[in-house]
Protein backbone atom coordinates (compact mmCIF):
# COMPACT_ATOMS: atom_id res chain seq x y z
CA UNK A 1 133.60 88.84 142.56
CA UNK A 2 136.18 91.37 144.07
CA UNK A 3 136.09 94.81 143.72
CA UNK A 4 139.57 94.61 141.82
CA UNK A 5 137.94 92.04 139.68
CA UNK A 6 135.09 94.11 138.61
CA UNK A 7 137.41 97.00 137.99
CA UNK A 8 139.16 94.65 135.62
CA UNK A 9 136.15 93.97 133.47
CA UNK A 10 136.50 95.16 129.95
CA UNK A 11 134.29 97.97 129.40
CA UNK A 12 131.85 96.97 126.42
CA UNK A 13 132.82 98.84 123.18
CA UNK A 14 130.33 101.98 121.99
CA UNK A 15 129.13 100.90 118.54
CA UNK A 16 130.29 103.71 116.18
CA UNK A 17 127.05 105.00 115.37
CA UNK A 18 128.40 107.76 112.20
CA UNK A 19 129.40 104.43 110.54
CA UNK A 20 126.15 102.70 111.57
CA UNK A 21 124.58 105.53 109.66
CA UNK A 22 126.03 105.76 106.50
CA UNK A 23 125.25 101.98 106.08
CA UNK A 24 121.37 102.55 106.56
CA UNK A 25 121.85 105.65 104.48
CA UNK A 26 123.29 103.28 101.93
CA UNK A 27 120.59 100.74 102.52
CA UNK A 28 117.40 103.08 102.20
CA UNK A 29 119.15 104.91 99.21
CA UNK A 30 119.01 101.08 97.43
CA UNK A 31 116.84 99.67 95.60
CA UNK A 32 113.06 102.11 95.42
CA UNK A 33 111.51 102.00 99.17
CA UNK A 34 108.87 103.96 97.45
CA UNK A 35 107.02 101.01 95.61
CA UNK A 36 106.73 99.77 99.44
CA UNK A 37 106.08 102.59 100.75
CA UNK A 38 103.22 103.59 99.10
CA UNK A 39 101.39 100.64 99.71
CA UNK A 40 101.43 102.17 103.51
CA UNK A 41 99.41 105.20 103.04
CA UNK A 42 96.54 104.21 104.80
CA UNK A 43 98.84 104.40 107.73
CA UNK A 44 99.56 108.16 106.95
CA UNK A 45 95.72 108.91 106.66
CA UNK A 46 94.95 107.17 110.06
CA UNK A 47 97.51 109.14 112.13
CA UNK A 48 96.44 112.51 110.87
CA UNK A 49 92.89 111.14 112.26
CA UNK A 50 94.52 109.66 115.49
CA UNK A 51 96.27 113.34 116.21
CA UNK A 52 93.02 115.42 115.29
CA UNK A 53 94.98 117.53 112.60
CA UNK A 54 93.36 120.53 111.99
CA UNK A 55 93.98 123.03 108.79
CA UNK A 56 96.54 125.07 109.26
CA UNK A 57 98.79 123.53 111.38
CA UNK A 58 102.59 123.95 110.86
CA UNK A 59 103.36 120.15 110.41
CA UNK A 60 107.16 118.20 110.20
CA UNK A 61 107.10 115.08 108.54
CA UNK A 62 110.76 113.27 109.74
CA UNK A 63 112.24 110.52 107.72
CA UNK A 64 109.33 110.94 105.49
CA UNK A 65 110.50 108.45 102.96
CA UNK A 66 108.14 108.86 100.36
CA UNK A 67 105.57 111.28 101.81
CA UNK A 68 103.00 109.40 103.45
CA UNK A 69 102.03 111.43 106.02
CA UNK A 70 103.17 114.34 104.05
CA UNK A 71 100.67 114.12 101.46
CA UNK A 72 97.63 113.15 104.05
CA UNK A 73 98.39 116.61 106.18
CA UNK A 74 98.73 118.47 103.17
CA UNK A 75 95.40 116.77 102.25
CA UNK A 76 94.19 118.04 105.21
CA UNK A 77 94.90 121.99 104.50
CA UNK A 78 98.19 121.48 106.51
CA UNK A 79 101.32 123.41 106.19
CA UNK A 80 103.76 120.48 105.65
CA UNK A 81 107.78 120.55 105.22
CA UNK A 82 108.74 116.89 104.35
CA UNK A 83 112.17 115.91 105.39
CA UNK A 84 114.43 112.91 104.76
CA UNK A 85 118.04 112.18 104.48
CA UNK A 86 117.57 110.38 101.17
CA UNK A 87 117.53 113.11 98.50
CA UNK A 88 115.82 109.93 96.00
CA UNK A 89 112.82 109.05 98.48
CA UNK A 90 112.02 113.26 98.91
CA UNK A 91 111.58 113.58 94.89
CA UNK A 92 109.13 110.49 94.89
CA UNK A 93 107.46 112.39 97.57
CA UNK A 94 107.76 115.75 95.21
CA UNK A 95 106.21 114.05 92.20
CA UNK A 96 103.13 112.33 94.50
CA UNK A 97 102.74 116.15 95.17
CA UNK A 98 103.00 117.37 92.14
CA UNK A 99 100.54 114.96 90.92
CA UNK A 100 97.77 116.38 93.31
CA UNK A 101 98.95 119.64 92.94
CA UNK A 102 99.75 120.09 96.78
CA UNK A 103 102.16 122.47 97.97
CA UNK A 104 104.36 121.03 100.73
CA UNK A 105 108.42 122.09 101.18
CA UNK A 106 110.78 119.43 100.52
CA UNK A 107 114.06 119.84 102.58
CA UNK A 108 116.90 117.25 102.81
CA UNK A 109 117.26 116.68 106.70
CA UNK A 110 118.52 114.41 109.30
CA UNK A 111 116.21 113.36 111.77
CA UNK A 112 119.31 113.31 114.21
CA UNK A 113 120.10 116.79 113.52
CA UNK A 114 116.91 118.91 112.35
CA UNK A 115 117.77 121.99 110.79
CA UNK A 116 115.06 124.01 112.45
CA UNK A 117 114.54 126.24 115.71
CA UNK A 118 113.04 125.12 118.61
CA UNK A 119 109.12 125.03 119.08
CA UNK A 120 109.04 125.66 115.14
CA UNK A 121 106.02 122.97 114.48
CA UNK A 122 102.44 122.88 115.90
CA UNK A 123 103.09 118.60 115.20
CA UNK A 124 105.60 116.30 114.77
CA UNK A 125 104.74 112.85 112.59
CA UNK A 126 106.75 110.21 111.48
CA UNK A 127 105.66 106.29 109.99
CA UNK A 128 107.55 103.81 109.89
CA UNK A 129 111.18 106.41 109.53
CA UNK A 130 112.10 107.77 112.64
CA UNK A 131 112.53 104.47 114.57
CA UNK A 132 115.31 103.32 112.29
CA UNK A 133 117.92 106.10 113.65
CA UNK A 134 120.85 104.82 115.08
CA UNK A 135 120.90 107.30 118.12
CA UNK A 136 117.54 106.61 118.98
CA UNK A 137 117.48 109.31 121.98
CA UNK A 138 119.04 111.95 119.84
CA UNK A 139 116.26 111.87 117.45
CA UNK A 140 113.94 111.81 119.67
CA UNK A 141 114.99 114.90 121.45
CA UNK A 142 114.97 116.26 118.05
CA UNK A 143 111.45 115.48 117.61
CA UNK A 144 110.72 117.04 120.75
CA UNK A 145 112.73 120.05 120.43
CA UNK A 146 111.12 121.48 117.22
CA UNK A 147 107.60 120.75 118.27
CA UNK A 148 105.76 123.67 120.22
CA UNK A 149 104.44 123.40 123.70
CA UNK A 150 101.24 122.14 123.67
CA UNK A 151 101.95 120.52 120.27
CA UNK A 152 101.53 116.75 119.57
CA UNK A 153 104.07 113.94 117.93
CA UNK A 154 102.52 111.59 116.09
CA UNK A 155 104.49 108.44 115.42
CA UNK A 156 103.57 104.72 114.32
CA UNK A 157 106.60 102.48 114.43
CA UNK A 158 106.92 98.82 113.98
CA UNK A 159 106.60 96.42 117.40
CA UNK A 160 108.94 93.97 118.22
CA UNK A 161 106.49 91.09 117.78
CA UNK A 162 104.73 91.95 115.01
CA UNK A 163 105.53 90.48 111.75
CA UNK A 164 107.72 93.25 110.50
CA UNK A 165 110.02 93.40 114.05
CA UNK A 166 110.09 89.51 113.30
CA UNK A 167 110.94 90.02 109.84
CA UNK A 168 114.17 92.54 110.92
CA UNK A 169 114.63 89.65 113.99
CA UNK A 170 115.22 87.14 110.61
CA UNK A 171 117.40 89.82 108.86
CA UNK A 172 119.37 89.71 111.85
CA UNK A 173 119.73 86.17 112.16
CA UNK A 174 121.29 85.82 108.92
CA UNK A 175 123.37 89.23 109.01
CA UNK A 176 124.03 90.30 112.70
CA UNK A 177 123.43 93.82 113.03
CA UNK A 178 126.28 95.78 114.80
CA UNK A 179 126.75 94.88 118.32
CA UNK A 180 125.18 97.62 121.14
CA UNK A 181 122.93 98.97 118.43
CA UNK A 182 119.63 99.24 119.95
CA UNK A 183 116.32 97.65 117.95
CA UNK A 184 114.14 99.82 115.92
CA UNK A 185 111.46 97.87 116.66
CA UNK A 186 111.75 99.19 120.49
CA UNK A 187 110.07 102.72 119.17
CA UNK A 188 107.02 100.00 118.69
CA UNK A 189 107.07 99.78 122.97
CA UNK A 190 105.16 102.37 125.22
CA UNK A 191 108.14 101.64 127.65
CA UNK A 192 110.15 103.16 125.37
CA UNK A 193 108.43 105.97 124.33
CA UNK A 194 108.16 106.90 127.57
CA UNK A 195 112.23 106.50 128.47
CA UNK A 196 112.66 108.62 125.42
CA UNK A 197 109.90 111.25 125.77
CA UNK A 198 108.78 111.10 129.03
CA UNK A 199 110.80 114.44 130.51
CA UNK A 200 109.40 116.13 127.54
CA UNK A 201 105.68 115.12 127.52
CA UNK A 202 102.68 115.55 129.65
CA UNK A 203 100.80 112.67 127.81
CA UNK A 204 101.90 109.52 126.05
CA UNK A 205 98.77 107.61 124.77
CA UNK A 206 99.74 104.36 122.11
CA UNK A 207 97.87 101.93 120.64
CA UNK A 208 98.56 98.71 118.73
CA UNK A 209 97.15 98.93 115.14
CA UNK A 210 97.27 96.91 112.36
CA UNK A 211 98.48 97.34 108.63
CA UNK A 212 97.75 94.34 106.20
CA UNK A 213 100.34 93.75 103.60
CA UNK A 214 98.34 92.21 100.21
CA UNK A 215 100.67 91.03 97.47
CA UNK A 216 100.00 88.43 94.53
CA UNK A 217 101.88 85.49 96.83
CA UNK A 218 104.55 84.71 98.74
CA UNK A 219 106.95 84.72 96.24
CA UNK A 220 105.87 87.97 94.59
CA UNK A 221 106.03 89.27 97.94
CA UNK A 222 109.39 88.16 98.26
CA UNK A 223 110.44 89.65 94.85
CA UNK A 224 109.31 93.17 95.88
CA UNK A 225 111.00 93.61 99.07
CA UNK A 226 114.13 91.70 97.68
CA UNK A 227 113.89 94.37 95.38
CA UNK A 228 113.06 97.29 96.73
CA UNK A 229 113.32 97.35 100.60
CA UNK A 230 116.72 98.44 100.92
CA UNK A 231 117.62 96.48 104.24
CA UNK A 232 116.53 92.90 102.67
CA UNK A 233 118.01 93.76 99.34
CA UNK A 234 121.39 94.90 101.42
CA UNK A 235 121.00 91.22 103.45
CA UNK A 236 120.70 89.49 100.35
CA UNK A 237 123.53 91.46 98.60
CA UNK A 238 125.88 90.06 101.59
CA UNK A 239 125.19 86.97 101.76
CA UNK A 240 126.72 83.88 99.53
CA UNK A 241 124.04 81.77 97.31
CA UNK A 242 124.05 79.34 100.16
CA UNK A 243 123.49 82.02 102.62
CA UNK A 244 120.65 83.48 100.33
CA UNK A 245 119.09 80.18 100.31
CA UNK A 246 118.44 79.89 103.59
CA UNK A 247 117.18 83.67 104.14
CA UNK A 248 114.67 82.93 101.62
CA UNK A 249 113.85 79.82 103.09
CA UNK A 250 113.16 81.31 106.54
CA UNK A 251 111.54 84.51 105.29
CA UNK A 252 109.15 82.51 103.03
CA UNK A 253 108.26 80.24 106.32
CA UNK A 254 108.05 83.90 108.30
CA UNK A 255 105.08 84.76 105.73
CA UNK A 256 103.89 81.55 105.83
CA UNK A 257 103.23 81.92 109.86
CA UNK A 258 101.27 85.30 109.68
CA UNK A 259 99.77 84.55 106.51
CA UNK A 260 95.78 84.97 107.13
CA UNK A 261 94.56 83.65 102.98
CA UNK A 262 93.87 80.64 102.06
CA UNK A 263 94.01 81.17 98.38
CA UNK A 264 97.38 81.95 97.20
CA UNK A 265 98.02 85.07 97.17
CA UNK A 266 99.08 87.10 100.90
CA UNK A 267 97.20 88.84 103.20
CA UNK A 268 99.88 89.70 106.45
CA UNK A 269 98.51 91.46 109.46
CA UNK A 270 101.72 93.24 110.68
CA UNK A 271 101.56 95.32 113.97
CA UNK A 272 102.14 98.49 114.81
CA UNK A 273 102.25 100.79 117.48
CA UNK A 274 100.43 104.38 116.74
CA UNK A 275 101.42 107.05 119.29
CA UNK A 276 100.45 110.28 120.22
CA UNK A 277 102.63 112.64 122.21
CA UNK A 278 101.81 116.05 123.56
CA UNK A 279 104.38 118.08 124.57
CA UNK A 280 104.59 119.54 127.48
């Protein structure tokens, strides 16, 4: 190809990420993520272990969602501030607190724009929250910025081929996500945690992990995220009865494929990656 022929190449449009945003922001504030979320704690419990947490730590919980690994530092003698950009998902976080009579600060915050100084945490966590930001290097350099030196970043994120990066892969068959928009699941990569941290770190250790989702059956399953996981119940929402149809069909056949009982009910082994980062 010439030169002038390259030169005349159109130049791929930027997706808009604000607008990107504000429909996320729009999906997590539907439906109650919280009756999803909580089924996740264990995941919250077993990255305080993986990053050694020790009492008294300043700790940052980003996209907290419900307060998962909120409410295990804080079990853990921590100083925690919770943060999310869903004012809805924080109070369901507040009342968890309440209800143990922890004392964690609760501050709307978005994890692209952290309203803190620099170096103003001894550790950085996020499950399952911080991966879904549309500028994915942005928040990451926000995670980075507002832990210490010497501090750690604790993440666990989805992978691409476990069953919950397959499940968004299906959402995204059905209802293309915007074009240029990178995958969340690609937090759930070492590769990429170490494009996106790797000037900021002086050790990146991840390792795959496992979190089994245990509902009544498929169908109940089903019901609940249809529900109450915002980005299905947004797919759904969008699509015509037809189009509905089908999504159900292929999620349904999604279970079936990483479903490990034999007895009716579901027991899904879904991947993910838990990472710790210390910064340099």
């Amino acid at each position: 190809m010439s030169t002038s022929a390259v030169l005349n190449q159109p130049i791929p449009a930027q997706p808009d990420l604000s607008a990107v945003k504000q429909r996320q922001h729009g999906a997590w504030s539907s439906g109650d993520y919280a009756v999803v979320g909580t089924t996740l704690q264990i995941v919250g419990e077993q990255l305080c272990e993986a990053l050694d947490l020790r009492a008294g730590s300043k700790v940052l919980d980003v996209a907290a969602g419900n307060g998962n690994v909120t409410l295990a530092a804080a079990r853990r003698w921590c100083d925690v501030t919770s943060t999310d950009y869903v004012p809805a998902l924080l109070e369901r976080g507040r009342e968890r607190a309440v209800a143990e009579h922890l004392r964690i600060e609760f501050r709307e915050a978005d994890a692209e724009a952290l309203p803190f100084a620099d170096a103003s945490f001894d550790v950085v966590v996020s499950t399952f929250g911080v991966m879904f930001t549309p500028d994915q290097d942005k928040a990451a350099s926000e995670l980075a910025r507002v832990c210490r030196p010497g501090g750690k970043i604790g993440l666990a994120n989805w992978t691409p081929q476990g069953f919950i990066g397959q499940l968004f892969k299906t959402l995204g068959k059905h209802l293309p996500p915007p074009a240029g928009v990178k995958s969340p699941a690609l937090w759930g990569t070492k590769a990429r945690l170490e494009e996106m941290f790797g000037r900021t770190a002086s050790e990146i250790s991840a390792e795959p992990r496992m979190f089994v989702f245990r509902y009544r059956s498929p169908d109940h399953w089903l019901d609940v995220f249809k529900g109450f996981y915002g980005p299905m119940l947004k797919a759904f929402a969008a699509l015509d009865a037809n189009g509905q149809a089908a999504l159900k069909r292929d999620l349904l056949a999604l279970v079936g494929e990483f479903n490990h009982a034999d007895d009716g009910t579901v027991v899904v082994h879904s991947e993910y990656l838990e990472a710790v980062i210390i910064k340099r």
